[in-house]
PDB file of N, CA and C in Angstrom:
ATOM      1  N   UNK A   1       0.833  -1.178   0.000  1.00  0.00           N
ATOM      2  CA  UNK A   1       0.000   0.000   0.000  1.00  0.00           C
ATOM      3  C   UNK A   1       0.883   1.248   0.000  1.00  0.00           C
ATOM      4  N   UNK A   2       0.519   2.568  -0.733  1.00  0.00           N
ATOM      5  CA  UNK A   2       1.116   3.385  -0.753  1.00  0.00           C
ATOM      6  C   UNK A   2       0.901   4.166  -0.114  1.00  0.00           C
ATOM      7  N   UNK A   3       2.035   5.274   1.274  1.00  0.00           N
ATOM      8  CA  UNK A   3       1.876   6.020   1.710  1.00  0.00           C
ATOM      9  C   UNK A   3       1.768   7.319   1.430  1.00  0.00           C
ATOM     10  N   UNK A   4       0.834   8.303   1.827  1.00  0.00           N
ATOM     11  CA  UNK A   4       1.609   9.599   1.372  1.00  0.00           C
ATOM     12  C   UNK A   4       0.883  10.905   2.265  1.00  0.00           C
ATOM     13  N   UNK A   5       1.665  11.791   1.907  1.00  0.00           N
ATOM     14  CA  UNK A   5       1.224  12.836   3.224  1.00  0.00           C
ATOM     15  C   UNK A   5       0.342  14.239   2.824  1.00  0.00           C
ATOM     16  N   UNK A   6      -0.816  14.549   3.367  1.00  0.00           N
ATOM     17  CA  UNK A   6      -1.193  15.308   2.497  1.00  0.00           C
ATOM     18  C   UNK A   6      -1.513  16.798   3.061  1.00  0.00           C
ATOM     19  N   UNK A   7      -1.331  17.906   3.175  1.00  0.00           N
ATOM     20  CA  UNK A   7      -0.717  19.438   3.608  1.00  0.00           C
ATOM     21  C   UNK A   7      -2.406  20.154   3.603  1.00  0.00           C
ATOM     22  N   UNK A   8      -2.647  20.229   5.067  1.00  0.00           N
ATOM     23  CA  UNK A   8      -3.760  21.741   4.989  1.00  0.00           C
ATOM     24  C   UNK A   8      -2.958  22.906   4.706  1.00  0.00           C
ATOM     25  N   UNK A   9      -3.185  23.696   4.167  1.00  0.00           N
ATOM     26  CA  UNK A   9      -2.672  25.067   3.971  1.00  0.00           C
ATOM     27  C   UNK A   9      -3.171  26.238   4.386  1.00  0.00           C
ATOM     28  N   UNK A  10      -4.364  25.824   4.897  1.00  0.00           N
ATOM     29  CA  UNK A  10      -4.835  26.708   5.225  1.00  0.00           C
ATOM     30  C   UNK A  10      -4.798  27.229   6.887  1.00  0.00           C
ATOM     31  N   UNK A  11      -4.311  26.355   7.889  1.00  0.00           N
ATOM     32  CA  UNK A  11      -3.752  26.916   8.774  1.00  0.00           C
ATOM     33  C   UNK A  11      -2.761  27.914   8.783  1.00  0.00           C
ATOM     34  N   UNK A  12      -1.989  27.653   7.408  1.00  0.00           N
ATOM     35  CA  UNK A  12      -0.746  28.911   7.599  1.00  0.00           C
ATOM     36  C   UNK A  12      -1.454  30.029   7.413  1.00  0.00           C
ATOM     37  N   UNK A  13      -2.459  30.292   6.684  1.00  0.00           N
ATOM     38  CA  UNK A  13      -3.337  31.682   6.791  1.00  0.00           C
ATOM     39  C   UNK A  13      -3.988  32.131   8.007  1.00  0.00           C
ATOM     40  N   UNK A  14      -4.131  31.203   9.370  1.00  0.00           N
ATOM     41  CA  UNK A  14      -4.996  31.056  10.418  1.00  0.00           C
ATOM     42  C   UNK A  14      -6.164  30.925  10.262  1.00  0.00           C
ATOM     43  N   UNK A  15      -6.797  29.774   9.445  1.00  0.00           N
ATOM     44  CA  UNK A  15      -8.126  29.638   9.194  1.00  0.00           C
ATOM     45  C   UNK A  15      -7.814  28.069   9.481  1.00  0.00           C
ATOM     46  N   UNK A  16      -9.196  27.617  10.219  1.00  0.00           N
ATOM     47  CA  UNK A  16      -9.594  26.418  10.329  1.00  0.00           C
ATOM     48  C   UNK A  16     -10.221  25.439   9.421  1.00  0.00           C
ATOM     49  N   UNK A  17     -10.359  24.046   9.345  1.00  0.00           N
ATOM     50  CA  UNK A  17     -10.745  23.655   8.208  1.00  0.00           C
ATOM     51  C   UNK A  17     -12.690  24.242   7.960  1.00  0.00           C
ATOM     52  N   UNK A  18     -13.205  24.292   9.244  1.00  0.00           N
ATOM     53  CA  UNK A  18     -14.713  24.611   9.009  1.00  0.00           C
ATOM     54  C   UNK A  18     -14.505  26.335   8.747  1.00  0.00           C
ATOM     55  N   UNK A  19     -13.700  26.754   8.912  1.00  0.00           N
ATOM     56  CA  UNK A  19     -13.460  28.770   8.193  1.00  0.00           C
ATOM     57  C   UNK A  19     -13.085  28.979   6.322  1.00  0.00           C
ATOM     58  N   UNK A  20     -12.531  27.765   6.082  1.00  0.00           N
ATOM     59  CA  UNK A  20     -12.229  27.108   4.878  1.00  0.00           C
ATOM     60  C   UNK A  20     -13.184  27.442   3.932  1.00  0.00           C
ATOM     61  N   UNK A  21     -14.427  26.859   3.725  1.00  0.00           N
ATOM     62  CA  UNK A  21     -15.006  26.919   2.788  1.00  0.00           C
ATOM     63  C   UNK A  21     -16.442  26.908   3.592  1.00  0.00           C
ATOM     64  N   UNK A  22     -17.366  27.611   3.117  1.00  0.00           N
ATOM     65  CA  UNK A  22     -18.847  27.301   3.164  1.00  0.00           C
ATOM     66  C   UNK A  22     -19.362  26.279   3.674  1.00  0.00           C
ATOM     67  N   UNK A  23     -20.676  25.844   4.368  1.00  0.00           N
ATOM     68  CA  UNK A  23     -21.600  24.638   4.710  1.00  0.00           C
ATOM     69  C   UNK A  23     -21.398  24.130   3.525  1.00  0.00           C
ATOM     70  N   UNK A  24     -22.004  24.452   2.167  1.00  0.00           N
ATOM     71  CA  UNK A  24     -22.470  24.078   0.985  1.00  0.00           C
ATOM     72  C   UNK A  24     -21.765  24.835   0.226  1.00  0.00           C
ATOM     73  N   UNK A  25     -21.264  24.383  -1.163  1.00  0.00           N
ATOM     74  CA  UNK A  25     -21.242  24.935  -2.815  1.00  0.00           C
ATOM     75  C   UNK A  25     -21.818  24.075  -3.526  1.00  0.00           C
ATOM     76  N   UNK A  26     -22.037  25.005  -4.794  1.00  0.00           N
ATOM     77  CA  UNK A  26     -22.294  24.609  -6.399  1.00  0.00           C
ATOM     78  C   UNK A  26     -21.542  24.865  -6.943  1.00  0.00           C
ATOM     79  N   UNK A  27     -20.349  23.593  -7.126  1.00  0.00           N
ATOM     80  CA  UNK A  27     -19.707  23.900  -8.078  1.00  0.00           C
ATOM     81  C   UNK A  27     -19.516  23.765  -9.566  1.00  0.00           C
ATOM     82  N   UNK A  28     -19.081  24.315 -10.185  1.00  0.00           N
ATOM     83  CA  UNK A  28     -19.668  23.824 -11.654  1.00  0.00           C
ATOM     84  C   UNK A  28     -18.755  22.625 -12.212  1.00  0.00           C
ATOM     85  N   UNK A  29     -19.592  22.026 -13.481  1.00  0.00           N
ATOM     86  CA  UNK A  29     -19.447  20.940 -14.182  1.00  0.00           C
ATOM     87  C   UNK A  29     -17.744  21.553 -14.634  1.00  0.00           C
ATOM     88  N   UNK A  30     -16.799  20.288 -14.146  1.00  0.00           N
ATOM     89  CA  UNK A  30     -15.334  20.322 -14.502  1.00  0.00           C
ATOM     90  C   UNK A  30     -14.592  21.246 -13.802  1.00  0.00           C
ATOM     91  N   UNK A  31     -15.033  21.485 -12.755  1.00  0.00           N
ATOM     92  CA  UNK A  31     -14.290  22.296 -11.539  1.00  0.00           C
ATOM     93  C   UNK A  31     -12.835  22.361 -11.296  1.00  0.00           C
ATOM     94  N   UNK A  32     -12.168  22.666 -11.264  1.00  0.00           N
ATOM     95  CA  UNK A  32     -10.849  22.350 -11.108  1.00  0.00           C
ATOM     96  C   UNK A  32     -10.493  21.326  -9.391  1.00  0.00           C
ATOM     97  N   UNK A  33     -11.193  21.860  -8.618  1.00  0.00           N
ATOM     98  CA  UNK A  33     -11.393  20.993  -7.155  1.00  0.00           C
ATOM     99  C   UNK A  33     -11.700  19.461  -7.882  1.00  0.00           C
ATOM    100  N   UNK A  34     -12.924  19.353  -8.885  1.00  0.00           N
ATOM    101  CA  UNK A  34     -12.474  17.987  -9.167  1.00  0.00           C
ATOM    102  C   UNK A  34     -11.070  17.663 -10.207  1.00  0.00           C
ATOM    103  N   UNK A  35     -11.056  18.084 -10.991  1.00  0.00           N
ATOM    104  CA  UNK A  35      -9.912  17.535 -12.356  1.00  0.00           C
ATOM    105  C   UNK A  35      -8.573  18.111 -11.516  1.00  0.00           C
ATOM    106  N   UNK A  36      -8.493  18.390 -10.661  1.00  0.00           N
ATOM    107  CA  UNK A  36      -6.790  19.061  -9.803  1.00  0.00           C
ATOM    108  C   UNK A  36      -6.035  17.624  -9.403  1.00  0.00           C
ATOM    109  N   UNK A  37      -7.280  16.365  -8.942  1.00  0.00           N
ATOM    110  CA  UNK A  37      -6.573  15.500  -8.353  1.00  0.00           C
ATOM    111  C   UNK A  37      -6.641  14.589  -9.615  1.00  0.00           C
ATOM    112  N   UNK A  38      -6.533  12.948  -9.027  1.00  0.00           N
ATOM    113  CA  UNK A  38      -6.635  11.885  -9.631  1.00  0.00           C
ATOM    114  C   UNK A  38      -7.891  11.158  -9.494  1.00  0.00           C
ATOM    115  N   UNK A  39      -8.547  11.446 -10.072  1.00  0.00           N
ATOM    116  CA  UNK A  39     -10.111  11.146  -9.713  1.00  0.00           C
ATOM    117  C   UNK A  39     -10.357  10.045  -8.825  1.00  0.00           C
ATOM    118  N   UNK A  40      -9.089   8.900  -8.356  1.00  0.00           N
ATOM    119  CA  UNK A  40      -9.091   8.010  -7.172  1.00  0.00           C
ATOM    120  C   UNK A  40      -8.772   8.445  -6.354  1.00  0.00           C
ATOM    121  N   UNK A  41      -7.916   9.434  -6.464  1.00  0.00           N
ATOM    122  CA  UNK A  41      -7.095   9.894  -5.221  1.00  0.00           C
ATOM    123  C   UNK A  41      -8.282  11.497  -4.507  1.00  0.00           C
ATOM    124  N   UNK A  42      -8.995  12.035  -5.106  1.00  0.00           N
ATOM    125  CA  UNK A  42      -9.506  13.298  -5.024  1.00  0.00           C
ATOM    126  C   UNK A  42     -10.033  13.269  -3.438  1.00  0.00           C
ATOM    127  N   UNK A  43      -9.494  14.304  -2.788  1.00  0.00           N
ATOM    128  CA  UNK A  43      -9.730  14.093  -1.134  1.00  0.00           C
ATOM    129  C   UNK A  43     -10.996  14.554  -0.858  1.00  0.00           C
ATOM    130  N   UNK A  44     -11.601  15.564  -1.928  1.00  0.00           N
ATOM    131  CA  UNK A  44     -13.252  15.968  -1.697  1.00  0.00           C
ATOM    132  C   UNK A  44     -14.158  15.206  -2.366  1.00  0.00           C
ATOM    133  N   UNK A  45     -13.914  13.828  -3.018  1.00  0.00           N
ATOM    134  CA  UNK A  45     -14.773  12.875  -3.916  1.00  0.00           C
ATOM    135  C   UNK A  45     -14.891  11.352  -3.433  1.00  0.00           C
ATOM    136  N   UNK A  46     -15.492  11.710  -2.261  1.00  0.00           N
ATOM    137  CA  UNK A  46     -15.515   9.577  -2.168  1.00  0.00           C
ATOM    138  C   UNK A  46     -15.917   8.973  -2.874  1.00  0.00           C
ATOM    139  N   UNK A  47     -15.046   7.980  -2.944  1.00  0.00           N
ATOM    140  CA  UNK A  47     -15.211   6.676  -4.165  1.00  0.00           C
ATOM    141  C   UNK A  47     -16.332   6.294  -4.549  1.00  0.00           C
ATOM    142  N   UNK A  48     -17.233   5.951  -3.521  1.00  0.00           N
ATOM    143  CA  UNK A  48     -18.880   5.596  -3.806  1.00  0.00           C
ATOM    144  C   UNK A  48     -19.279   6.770  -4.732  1.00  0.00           C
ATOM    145  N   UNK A  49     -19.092   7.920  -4.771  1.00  0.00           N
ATOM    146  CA  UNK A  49     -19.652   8.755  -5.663  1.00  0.00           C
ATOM    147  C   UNK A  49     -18.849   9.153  -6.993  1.00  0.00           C
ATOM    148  N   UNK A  50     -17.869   8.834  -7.286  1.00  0.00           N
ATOM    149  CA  UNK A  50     -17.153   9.013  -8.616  1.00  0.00           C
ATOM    150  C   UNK A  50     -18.150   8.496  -9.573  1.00  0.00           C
ATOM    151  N   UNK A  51     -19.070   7.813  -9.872  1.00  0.00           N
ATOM    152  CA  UNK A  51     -19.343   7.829 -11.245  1.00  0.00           C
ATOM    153  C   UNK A  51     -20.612   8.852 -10.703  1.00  0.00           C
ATOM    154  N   UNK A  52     -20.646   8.933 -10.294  1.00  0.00           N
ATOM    155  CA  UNK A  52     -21.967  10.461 -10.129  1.00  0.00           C
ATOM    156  C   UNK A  52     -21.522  11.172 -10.627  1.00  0.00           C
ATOM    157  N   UNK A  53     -20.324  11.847 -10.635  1.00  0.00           N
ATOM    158  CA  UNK A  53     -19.521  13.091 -10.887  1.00  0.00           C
ATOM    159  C   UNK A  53     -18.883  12.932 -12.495  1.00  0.00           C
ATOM    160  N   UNK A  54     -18.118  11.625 -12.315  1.00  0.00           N
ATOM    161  CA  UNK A  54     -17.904  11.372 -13.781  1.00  0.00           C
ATOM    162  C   UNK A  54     -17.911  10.663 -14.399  1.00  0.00           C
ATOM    163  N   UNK A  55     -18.700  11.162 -15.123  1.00  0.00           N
ATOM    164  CA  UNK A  55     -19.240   9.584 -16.301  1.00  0.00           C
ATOM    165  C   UNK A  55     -18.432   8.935 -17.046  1.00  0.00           C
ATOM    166  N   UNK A  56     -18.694   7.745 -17.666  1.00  0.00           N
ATOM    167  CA  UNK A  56     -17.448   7.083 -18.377  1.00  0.00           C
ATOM    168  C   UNK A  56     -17.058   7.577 -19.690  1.00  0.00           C
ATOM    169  N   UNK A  57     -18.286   8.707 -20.353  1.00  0.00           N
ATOM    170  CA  UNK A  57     -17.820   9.770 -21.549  1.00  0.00           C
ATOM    171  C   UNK A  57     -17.458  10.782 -21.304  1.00  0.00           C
ATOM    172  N   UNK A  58     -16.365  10.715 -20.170  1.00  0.00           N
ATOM    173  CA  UNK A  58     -15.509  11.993 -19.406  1.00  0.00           C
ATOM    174  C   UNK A  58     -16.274  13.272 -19.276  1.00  0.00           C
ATOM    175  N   UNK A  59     -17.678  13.035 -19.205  1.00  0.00           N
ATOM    176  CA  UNK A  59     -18.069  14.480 -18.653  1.00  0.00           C
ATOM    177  C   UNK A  59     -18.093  14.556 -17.147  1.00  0.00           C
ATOM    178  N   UNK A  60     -17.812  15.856 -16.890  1.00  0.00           N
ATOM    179  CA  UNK A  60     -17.661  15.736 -15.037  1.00  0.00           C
ATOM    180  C   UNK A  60     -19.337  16.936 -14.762  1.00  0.00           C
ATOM    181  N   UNK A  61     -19.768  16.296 -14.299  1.00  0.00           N
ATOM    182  CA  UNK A  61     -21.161  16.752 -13.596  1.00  0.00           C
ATOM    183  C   UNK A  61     -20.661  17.879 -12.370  1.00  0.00           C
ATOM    184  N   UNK A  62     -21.703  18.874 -12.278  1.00  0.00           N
ATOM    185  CA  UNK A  62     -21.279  19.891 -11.360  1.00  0.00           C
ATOM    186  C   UNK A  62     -22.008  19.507  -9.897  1.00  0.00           C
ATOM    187  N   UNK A  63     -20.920  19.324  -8.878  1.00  0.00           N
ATOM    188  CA  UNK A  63     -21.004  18.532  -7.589  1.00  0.00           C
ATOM    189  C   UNK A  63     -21.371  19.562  -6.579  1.00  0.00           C
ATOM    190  N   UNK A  64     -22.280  19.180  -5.809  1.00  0.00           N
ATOM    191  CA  UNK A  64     -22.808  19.734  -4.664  1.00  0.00           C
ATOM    192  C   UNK A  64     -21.726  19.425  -3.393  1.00  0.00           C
ATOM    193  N   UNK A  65     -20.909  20.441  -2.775  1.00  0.00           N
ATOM    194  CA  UNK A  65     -19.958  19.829  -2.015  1.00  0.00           C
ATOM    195  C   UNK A  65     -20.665  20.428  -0.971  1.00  0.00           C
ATOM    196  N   UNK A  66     -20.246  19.498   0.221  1.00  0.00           N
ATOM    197  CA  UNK A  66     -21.286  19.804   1.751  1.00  0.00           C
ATOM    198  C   UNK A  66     -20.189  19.370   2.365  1.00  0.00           C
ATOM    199  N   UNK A  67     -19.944  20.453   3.328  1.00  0.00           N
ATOM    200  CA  UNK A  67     -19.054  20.484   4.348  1.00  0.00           C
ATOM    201  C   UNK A  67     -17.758  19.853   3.782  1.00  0.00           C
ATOM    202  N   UNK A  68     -17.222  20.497   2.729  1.00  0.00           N
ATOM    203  CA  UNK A  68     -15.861  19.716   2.383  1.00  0.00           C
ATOM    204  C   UNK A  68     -15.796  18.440   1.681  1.00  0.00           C
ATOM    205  N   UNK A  69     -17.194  18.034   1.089  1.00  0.00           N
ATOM    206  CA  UNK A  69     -17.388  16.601   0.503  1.00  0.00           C
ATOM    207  C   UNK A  69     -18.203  16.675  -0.389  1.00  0.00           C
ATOM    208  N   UNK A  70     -17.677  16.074  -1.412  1.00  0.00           N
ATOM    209  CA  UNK A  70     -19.217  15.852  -2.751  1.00  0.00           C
ATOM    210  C   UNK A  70     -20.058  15.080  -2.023  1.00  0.00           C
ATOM    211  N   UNK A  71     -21.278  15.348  -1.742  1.00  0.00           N
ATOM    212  CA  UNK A  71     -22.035  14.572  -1.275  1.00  0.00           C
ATOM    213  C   UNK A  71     -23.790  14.816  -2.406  1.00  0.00           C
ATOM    214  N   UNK A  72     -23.159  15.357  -3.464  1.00  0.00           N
ATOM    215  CA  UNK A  72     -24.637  15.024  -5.089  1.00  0.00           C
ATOM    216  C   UNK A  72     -23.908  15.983  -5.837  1.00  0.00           C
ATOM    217  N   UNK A  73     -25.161  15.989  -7.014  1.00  0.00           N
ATOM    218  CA  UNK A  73     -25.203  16.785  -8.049  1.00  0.00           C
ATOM    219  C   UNK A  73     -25.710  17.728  -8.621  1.00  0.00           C
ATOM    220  N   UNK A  74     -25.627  18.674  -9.202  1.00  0.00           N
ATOM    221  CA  UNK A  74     -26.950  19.590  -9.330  1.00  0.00           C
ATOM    222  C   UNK A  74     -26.467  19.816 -10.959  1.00  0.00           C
ATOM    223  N   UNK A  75     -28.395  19.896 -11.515  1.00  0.00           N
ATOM    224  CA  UNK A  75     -28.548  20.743 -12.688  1.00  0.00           C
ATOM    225  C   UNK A  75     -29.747  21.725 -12.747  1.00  0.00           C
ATOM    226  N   UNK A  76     -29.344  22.751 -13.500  1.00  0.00           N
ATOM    227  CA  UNK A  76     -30.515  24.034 -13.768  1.00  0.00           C
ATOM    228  C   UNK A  76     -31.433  23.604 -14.988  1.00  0.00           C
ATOM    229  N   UNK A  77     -32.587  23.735 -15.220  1.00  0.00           N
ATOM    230  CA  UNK A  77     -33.486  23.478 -16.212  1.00  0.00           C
ATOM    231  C   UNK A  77     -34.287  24.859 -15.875  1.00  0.00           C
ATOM    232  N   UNK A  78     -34.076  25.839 -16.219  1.00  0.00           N
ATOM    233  CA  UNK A  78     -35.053  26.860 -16.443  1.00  0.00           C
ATOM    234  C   UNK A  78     -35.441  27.402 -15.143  1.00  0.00           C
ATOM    235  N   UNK A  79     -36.278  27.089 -14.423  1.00  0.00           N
ATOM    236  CA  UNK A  79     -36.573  27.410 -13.141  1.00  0.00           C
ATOM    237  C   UNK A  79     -35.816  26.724 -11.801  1.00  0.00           C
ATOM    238  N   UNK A  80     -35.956  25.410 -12.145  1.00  0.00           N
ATOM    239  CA  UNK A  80     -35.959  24.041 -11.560  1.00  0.00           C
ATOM    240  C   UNK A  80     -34.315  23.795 -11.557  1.00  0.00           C
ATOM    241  N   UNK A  81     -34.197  23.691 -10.049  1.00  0.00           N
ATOM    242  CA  UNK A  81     -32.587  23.231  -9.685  1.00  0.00           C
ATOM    243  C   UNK A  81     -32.808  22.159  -9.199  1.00  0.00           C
ATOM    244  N   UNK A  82     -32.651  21.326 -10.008  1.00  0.00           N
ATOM    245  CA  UNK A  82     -32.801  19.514  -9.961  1.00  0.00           C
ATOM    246  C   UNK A  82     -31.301  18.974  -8.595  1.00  0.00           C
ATOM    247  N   UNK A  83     -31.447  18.276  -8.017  1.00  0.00           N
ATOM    248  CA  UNK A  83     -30.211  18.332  -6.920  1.00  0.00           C
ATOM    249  C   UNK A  83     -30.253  16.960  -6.936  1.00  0.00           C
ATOM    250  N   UNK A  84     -29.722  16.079  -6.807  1.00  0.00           N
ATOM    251  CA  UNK A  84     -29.405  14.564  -6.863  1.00  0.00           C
ATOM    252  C   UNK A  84     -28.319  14.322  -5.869  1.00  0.00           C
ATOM    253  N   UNK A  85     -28.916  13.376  -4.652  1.00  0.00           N
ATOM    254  CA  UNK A  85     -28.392  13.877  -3.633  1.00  0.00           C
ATOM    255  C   UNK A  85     -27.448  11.572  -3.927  1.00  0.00           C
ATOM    256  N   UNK A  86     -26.642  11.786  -3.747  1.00  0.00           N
ATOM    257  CA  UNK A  86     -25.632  10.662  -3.019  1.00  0.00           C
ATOM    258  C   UNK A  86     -25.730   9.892  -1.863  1.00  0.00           C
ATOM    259  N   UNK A  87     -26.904  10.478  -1.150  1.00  0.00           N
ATOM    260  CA  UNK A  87     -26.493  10.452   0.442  1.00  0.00           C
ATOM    261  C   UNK A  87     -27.560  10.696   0.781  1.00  0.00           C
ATOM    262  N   UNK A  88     -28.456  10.621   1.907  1.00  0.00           N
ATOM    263  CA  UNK A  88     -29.633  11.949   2.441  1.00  0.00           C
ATOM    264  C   UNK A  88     -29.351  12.909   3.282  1.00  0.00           C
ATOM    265  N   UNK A  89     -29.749  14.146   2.894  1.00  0.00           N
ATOM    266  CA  UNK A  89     -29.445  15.056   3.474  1.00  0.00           C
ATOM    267  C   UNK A  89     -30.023  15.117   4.662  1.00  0.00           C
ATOM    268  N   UNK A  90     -29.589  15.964   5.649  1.00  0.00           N
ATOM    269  CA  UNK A  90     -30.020  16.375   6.673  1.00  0.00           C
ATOM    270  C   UNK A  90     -31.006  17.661   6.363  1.00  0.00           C
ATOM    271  N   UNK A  91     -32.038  17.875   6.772  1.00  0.00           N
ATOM    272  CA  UNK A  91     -32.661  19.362   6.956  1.00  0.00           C
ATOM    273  C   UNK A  91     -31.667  20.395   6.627  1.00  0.00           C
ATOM    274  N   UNK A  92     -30.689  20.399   7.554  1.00  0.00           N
ATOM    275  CA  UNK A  92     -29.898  21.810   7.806  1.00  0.00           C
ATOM    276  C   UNK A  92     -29.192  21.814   6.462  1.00  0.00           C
ATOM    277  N   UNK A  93     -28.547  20.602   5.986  1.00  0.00           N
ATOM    278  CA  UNK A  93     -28.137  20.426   5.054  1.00  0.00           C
ATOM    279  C   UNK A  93     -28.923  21.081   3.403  1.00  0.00           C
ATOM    280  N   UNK A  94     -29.940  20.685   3.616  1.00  0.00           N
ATOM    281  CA  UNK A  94     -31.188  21.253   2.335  1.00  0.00           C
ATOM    282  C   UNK A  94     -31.388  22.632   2.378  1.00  0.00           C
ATOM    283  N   UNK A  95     -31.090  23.246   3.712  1.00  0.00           N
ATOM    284  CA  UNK A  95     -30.959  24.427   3.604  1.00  0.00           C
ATOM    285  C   UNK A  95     -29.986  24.798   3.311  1.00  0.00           C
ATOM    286  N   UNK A  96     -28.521  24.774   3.513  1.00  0.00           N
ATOM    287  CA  UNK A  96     -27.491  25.191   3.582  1.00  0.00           C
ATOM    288  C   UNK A  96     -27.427  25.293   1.402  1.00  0.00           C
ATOM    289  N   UNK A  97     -27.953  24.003   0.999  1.00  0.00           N
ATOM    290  CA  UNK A  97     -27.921  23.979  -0.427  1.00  0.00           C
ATOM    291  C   UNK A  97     -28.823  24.774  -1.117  1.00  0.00           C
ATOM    292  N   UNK A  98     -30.329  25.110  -0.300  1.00  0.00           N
ATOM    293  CA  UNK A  98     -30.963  26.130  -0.787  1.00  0.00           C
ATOM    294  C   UNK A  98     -30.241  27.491  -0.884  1.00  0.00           C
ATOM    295  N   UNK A  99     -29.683  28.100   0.280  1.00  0.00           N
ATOM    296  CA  UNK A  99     -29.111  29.267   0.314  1.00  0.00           C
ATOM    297  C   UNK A  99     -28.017  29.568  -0.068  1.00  0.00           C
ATOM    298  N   UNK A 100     -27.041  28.429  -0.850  1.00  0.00           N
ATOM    299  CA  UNK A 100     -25.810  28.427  -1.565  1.00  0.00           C
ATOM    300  C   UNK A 100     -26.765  28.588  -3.122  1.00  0.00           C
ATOM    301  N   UNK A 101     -27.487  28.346  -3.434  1.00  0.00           N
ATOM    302  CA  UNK A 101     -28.623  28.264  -4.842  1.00  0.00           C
ATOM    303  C   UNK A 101     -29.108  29.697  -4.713  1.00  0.00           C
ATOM    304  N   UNK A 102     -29.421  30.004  -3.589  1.00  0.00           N
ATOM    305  CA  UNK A 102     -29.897  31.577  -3.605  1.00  0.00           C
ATOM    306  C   UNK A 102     -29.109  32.662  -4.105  1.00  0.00           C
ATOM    307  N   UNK A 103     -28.105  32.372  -3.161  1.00  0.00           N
ATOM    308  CA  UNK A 103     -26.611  32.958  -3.696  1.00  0.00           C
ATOM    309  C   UNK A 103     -26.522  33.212  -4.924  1.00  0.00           C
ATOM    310  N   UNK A 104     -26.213  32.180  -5.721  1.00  0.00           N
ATOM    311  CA  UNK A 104     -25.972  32.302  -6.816  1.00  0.00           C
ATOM    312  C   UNK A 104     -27.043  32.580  -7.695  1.00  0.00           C
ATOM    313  N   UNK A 105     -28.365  32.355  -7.927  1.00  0.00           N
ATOM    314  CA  UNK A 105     -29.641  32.865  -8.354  1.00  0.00           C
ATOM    315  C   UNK A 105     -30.683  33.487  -8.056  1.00  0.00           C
ATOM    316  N   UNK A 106     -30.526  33.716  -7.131  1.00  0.00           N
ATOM    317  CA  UNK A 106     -31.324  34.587  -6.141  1.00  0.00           C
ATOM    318  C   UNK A 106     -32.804  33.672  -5.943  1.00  0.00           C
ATOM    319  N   UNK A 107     -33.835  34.181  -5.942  1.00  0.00           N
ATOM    320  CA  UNK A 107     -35.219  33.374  -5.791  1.00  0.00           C
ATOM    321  C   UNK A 107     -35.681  32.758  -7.187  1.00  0.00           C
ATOM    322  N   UNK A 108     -35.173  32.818  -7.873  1.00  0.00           N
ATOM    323  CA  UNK A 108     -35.277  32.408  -9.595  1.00  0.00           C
ATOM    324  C   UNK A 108     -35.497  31.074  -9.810  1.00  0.00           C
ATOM    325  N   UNK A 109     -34.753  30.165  -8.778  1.00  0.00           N
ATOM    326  CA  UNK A 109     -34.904  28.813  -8.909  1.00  0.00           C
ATOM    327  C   UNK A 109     -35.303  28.384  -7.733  1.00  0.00           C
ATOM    328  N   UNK A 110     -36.309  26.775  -8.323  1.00  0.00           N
ATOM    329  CA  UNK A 110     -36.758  26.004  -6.978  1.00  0.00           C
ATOM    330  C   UNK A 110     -35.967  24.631  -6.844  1.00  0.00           C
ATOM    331  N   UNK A 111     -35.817  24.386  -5.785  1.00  0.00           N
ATOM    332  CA  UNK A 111     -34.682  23.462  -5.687  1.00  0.00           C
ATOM    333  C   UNK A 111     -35.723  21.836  -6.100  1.00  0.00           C
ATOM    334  N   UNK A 112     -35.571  20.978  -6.469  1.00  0.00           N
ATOM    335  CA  UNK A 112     -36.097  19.526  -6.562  1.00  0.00           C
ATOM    336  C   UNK A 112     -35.271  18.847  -6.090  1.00  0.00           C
ATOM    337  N   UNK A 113     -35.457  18.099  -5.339  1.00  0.00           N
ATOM    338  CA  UNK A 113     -34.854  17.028  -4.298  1.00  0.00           C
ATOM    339  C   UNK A 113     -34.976  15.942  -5.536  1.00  0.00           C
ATOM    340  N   UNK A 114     -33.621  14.892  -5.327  1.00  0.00           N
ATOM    341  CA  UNK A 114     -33.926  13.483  -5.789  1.00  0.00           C
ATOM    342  C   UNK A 114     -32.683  13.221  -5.390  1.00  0.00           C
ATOM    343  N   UNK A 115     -32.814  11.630  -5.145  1.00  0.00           N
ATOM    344  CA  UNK A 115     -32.164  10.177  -4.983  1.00  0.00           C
ATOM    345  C   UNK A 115     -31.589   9.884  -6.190  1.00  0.00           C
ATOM    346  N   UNK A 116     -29.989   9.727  -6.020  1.00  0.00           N
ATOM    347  CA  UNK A 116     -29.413   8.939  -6.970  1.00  0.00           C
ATOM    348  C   UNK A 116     -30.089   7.397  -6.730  1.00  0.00           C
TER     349      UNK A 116
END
């Protein structure tokens, strides 16, 4: 098995890992957070969810990351922010993804819940 060591950086700024990033993002389809690593190795993509994210005709789907983890997917259809969840969310969680959706669209879109 191979060892290897892997560097927060963000303590040297004095930020903690939960000061880091948001409850929730939308990030978009081919993110660099995903294509930066080795799609086995990617420290924000558990294995159970790699083919969610990327399909075997190398498109990379835009990943709902929660608390530092892909944990679904999201697409826009007009109104409708379709969310395809990996996992079940928690309440706080559905919010945290509503108001990261707000963010970025303001009241324009309604979120749709679904089960991979």
């Amino acid at each position: 098995m191979r060892r290897e060591t892997l560097y927060w950086v963000g303590s040297e700024v004095g930020l903690t890992a939960e000061q880091a990033l948001p409850d929730c993002l939308l990030l978009a389809g081919f993110d660099p957070l995903m294509l930066g690593y080795e799609k086995k190795r990617n420290v924000f993509l558990p294995q159970a969810y790699l083919r969610g994210i990327f399909s075997l005709s190398g498109i990379v789907m835009p990943p709902v990351l929660l608390h530092g983890t892909v944990a679904g997917r999201w697409k826009r259809s007009g109104k409708r922010l379709q969310i395809t969840m990996f996992r079940p969310f928690t309440p706080e969680e559905r919010c945290s993804a509503e108001q990261a959706a707000e963010h970025i669209w303001g009241d324009t879109v309604t979120p749709v819940w679904l089960d991979a």
